[in-house]
N, C-alpha and C. Protein backbone atom coordinates (compact mmCIF):
# COMPACT_ATOMS: atom_id res chain seq x y z
N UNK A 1 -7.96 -5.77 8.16
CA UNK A 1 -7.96 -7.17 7.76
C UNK A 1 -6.54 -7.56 7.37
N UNK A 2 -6.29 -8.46 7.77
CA UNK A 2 -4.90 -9.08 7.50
C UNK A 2 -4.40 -10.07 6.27
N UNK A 3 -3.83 -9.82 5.67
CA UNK A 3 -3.53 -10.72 4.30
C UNK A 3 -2.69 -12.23 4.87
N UNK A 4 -3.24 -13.23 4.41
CA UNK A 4 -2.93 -14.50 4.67
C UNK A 4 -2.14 -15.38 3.53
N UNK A 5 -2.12 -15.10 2.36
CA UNK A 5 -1.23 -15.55 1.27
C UNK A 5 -0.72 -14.31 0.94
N UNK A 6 0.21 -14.62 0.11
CA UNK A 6 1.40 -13.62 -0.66
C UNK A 6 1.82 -14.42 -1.66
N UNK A 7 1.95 -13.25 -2.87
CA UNK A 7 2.44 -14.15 -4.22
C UNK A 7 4.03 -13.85 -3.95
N UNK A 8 5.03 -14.52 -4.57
CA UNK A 8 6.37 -14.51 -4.56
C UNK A 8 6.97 -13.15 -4.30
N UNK A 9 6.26 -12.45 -5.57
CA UNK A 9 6.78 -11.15 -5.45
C UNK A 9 6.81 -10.24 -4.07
N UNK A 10 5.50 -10.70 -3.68
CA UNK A 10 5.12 -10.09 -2.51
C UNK A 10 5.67 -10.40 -1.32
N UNK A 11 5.96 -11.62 -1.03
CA UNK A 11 6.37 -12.27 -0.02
C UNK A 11 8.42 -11.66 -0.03
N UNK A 12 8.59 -11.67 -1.87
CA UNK A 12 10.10 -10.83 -1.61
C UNK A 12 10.48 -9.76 -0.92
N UNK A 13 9.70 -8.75 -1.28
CA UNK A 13 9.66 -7.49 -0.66
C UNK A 13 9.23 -7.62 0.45
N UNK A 14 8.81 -8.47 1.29
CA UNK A 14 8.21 -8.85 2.56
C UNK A 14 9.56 -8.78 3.55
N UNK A 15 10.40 -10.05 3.00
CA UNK A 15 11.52 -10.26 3.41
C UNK A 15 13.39 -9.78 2.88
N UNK A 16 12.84 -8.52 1.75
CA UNK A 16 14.11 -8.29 1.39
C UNK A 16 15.04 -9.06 0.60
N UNK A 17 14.54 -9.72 -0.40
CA UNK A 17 15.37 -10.44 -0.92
C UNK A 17 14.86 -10.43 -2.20
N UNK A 18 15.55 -11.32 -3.11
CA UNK A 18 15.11 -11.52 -4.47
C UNK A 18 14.12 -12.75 -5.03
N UNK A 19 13.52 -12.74 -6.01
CA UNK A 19 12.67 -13.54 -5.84
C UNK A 19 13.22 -15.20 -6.19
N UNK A 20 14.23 -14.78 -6.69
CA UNK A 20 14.51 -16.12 -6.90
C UNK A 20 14.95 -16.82 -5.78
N UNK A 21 15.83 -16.14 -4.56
CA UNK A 21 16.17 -16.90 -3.59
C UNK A 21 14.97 -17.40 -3.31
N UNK A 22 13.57 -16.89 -2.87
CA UNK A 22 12.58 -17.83 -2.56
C UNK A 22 11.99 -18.98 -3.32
N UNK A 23 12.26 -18.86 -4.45
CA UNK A 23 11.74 -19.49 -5.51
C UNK A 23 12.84 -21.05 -5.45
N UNK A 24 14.08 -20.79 -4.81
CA UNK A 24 15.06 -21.41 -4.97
C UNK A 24 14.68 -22.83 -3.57
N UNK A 25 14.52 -21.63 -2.64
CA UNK A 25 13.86 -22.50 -1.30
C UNK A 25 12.61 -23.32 -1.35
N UNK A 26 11.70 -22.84 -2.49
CA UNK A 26 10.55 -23.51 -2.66
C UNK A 26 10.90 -24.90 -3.27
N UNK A 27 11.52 -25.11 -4.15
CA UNK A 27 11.99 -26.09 -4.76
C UNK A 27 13.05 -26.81 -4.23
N UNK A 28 13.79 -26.80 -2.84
CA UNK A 28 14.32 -27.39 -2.03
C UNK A 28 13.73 -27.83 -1.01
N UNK A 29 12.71 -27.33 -1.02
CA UNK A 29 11.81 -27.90 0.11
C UNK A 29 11.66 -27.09 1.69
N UNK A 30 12.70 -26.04 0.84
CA UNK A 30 13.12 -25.54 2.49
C UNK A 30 11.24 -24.75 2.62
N UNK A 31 11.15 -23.83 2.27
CA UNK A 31 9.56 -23.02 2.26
C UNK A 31 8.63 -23.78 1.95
N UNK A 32 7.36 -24.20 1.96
CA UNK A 32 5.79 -24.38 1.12
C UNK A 32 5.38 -23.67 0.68
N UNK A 33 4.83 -23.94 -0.49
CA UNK A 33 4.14 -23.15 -1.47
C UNK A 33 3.13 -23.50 -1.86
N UNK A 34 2.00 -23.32 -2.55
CA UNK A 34 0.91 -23.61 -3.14
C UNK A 34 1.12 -23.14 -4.37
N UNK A 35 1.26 -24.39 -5.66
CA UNK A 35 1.38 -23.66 -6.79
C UNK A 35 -0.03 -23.18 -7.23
N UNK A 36 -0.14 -22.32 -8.01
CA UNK A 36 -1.38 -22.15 -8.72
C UNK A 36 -1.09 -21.68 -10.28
N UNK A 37 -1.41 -22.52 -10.97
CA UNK A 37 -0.79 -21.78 -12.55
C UNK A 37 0.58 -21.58 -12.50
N UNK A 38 1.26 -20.26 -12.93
CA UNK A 38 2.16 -20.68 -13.12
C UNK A 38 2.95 -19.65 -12.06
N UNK A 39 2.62 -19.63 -10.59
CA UNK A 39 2.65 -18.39 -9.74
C UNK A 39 2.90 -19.49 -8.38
N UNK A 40 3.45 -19.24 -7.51
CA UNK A 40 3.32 -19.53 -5.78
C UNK A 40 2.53 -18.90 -5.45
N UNK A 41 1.79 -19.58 -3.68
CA UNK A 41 0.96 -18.62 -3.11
C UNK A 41 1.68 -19.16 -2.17
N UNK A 42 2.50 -17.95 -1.20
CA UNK A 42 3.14 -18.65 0.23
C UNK A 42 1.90 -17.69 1.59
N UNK A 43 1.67 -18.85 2.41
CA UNK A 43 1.18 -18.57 3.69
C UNK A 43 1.90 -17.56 4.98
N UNK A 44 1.35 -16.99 5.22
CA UNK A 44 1.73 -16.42 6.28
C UNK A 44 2.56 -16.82 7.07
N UNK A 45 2.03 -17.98 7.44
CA UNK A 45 2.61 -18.98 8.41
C UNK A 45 3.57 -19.48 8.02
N UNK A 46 3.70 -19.95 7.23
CA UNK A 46 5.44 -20.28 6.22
C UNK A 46 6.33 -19.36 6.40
N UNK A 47 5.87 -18.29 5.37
CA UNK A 47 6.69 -17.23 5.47
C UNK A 47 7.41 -16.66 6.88
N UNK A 48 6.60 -16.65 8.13
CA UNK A 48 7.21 -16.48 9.28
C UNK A 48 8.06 -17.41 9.92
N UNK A 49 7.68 -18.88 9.48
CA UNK A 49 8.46 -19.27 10.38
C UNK A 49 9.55 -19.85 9.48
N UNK A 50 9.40 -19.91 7.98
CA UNK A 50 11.20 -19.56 6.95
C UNK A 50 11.93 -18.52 7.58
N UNK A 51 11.28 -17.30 8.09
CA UNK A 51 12.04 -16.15 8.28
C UNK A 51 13.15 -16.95 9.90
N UNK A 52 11.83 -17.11 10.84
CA UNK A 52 12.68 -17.57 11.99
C UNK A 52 13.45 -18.54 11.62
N UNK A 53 13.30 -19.66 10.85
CA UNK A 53 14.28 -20.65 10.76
C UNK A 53 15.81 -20.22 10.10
N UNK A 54 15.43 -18.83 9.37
CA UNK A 54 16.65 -18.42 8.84
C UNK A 54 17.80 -17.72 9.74
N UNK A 55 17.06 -17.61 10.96
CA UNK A 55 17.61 -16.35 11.83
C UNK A 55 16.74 -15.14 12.62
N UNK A 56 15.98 -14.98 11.59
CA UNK A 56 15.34 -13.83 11.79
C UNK A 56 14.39 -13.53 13.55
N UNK A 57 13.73 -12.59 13.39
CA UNK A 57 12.74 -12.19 14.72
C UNK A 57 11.34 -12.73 14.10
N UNK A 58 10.72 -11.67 14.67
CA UNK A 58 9.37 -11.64 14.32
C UNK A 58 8.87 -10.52 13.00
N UNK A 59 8.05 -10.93 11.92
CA UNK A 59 7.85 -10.30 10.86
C UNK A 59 6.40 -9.88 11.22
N UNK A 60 5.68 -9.97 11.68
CA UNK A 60 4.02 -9.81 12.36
C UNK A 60 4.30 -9.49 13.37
N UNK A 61 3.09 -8.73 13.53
CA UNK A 61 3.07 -8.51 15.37
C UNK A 61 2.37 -9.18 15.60
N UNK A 62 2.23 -9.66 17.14
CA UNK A 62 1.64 -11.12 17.63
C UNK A 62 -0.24 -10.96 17.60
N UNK A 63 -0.85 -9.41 17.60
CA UNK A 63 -2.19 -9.59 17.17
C UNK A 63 -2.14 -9.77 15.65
N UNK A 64 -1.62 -9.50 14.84
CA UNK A 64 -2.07 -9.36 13.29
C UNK A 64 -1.92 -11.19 13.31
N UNK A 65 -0.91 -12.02 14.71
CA UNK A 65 -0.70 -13.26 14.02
C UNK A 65 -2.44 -14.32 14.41
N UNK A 66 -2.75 -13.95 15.27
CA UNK A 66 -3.93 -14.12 16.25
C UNK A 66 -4.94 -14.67 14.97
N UNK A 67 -5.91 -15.86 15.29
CA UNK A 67 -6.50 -16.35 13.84
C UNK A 67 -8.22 -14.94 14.46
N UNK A 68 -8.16 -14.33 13.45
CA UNK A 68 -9.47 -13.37 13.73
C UNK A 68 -9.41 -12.30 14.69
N UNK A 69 -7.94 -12.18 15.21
CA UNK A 69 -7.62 -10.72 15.65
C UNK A 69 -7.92 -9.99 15.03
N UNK A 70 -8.62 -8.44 15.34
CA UNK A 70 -9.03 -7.35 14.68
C UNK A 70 -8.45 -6.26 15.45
N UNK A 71 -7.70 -5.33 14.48
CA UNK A 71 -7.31 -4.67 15.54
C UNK A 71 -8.06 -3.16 15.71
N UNK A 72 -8.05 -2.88 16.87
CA UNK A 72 -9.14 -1.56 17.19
C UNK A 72 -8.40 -0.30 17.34
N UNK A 73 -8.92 1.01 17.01
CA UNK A 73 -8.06 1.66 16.94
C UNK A 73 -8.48 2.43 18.64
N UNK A 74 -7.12 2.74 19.04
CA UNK A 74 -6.64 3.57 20.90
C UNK A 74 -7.95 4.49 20.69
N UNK A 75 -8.49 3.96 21.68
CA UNK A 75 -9.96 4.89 22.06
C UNK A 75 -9.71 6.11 23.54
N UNK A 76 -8.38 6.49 23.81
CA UNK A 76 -7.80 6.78 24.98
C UNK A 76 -7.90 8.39 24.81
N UNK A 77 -7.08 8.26 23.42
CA UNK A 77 -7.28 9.78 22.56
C UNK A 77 -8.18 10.54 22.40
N UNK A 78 -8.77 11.68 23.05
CA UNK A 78 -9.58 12.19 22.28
C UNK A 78 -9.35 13.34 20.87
N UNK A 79 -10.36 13.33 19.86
CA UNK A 79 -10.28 13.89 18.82
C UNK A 79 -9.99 15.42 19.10
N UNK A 80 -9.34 16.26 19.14
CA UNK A 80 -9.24 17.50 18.81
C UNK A 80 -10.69 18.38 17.90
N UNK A 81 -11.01 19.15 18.30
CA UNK A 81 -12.30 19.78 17.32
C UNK A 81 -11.71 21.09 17.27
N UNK A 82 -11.59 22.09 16.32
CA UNK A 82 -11.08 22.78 15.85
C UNK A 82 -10.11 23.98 15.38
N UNK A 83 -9.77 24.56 15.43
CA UNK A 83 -8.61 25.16 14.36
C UNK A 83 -7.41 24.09 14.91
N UNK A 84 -6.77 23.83 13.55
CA UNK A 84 -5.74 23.31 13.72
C UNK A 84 -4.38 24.20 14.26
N UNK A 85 -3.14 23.64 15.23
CA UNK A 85 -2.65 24.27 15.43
C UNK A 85 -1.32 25.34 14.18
N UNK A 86 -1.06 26.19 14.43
CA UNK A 86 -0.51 26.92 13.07
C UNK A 86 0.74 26.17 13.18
N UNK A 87 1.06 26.32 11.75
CA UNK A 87 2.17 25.93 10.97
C UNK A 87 3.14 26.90 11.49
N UNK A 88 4.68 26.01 11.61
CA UNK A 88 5.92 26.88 11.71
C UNK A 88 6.07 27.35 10.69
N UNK A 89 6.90 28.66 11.43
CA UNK A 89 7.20 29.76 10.40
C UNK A 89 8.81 29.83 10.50
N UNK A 90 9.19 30.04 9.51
CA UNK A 90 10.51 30.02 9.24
C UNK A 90 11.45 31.68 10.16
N UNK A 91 12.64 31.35 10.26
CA UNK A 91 13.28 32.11 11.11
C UNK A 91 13.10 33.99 10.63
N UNK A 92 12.70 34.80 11.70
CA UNK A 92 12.24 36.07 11.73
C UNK A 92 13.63 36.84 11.16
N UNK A 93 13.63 37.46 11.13
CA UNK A 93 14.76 38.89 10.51
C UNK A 93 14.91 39.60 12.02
N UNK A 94 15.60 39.79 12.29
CA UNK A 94 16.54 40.58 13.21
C UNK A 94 16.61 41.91 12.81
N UNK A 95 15.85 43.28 13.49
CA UNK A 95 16.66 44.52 12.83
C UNK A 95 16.91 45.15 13.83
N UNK A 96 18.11 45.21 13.64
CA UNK A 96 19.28 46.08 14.79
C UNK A 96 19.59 47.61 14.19
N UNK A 97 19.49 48.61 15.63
CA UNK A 97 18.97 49.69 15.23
C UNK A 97 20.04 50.55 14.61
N UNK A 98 20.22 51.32 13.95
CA UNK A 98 21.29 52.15 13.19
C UNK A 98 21.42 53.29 14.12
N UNK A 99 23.16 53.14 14.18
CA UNK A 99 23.41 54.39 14.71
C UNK A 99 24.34 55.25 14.09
């Protein structure tokens, strides 16, 4: 399931920055926000396309952007059934013969 709002904080760490720069854009008008109390709720959809308007690429991949995309997991694979393969072992000792 895909998250569709983000609180400030969240949406910072989203995009690498501090919260106030967003906080700064909200109140310039540059981003939308939804206040609630005493918190932002920024949209998905904001948030991506602040990012593109800043420069940026793509922050979603184009199914997570999809309204009710679900994503399924590669059915191509099959499961392995049992013993797992062994763990590496660290480098052997060498014994060279005495003469």
């Amino acid at each position: 399931m895909q998250k569709n709002t983000f609180i400030l904080a969240e949406a910072a760490a989203l995009l690498r920055c501090h919260t106030e720069t967003l906080r700064k854009a909200i109140l310039e008008g540059r981003l939308p926000a939804a206040r609630i109390g005493r918190s932002y709720r920024i949209s998905r959809v904001e948030i991506q396309k602040f990012w593109r308007d800043a420069g940026g690429g793509e922050l979603f991949d184009k199914d997570e952007e999809a309204d009710g995309a679900v994503q399924t997991p590669d059915r191509s694979e099959k499961k392995k059934i049992g013993p797992s393969k062994p763990e590496a072992e660290g480098p052997r000792q060498l014994n060279l013969p005495l003469t």
